[in-house]
Protein backbone atom coordinates (compact mmCIF):
# COMPACT_ATOMS: atom_id res chain seq x y z
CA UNK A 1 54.25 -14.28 -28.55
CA UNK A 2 52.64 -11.58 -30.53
CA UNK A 3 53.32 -12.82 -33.58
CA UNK A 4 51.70 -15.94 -32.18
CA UNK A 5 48.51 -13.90 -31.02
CA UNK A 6 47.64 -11.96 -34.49
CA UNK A 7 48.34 -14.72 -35.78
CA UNK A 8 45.93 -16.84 -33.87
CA UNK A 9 43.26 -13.89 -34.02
CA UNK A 10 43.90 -13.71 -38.32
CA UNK A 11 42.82 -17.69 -37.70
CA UNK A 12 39.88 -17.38 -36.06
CA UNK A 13 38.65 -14.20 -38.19
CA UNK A 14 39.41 -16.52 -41.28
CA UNK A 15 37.68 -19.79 -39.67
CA UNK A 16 34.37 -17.85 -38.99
CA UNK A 17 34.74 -16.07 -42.41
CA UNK A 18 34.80 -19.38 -43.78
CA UNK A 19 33.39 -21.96 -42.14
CA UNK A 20 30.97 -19.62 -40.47
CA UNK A 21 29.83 -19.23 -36.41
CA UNK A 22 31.33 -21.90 -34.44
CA UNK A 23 29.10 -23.98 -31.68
CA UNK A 24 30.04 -23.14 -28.04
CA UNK A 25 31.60 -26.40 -27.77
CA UNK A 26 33.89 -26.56 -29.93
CA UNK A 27 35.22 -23.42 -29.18
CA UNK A 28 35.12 -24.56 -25.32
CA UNK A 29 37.54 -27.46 -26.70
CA UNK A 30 39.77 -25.24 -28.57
CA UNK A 31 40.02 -22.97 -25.18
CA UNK A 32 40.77 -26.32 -23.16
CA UNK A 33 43.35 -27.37 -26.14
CA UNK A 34 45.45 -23.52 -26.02
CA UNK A 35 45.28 -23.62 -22.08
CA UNK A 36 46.54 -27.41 -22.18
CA UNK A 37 49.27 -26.51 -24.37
CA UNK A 38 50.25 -23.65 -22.41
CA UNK A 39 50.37 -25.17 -18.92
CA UNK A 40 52.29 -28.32 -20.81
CA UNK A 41 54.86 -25.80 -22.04
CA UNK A 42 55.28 -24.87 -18.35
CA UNK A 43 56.50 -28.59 -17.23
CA UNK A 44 59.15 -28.16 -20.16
CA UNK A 45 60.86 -25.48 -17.90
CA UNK A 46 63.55 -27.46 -16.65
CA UNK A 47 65.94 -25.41 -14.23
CA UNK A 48 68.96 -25.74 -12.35
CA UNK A 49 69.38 -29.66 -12.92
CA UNK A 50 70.39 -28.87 -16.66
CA UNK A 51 71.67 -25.06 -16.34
CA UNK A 52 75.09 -24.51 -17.55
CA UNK A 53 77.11 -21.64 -17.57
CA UNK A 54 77.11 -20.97 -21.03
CA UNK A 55 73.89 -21.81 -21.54
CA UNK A 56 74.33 -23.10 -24.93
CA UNK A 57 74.32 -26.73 -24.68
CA UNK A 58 71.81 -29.06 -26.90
CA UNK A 59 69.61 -29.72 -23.68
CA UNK A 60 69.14 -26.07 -22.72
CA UNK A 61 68.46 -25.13 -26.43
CA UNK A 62 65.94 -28.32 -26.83
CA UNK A 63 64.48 -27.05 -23.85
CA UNK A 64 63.48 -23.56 -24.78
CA UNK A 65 62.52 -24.53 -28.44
CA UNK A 66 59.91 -27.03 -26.84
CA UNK A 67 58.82 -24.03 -24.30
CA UNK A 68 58.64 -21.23 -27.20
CA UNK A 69 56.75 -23.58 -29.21
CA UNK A 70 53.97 -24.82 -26.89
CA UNK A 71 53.83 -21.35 -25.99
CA UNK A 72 53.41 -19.77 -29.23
CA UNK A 73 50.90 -22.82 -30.70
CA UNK A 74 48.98 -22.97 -27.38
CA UNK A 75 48.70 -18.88 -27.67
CA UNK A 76 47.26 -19.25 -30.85
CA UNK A 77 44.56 -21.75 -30.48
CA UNK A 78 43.47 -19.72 -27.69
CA UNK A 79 43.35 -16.54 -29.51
CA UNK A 80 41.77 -18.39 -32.14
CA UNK A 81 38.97 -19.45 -30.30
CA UNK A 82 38.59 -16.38 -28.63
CA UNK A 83 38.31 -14.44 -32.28
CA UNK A 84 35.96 -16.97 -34.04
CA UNK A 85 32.72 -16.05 -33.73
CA UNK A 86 29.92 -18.56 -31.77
CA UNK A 87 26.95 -19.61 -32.87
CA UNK A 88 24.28 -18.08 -31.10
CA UNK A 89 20.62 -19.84 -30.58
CA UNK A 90 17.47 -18.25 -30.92
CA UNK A 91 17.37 -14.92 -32.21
């Protein structure tokens, strides 16, 4: 999860660096998009109906690599958008 927050945050830096400021809604879509992903990764939690002992079968595995990688993409896009700069109007 770190590694999926500097990551994100080296994004956004690079984004505004490069593309410039960012308009408020776009980054209000990125936000949605991270927090979407993140709550999405939370229905992928499956519990005791495919818990085994062991914990090692192909379900259980499939089931935390789906989790750990909403997680870590939705954690990025929000960090993104939370580290590219916005446009600001007037002056």
């Amino acid at each position: 999860m770190l590694a999926a927050a500097v990551a994100g945050y080296l994004l956004g830096l690079g984004l505004g660096n490069s593309l410039g400021c960012s308009t408020p809604k776009l980054i209000a879509w990125l936000q949605i998009a991270g927090t979407s992903l993140l709550l999405w990764g939370t229905l992928f939690v499956r519990g005791w109906d495919i818990q085994t002992y062991g914990g090692v079968t192909l379900t259980e595995r499939v089931n935390q690599w789906l989790y750990r990688t909403l997680y870590c993409v939705g954690t990025a896009i929000l960090v993104s958008s939370l580290s590219w700069s916005q446009c600001t109007s007037g002056g």
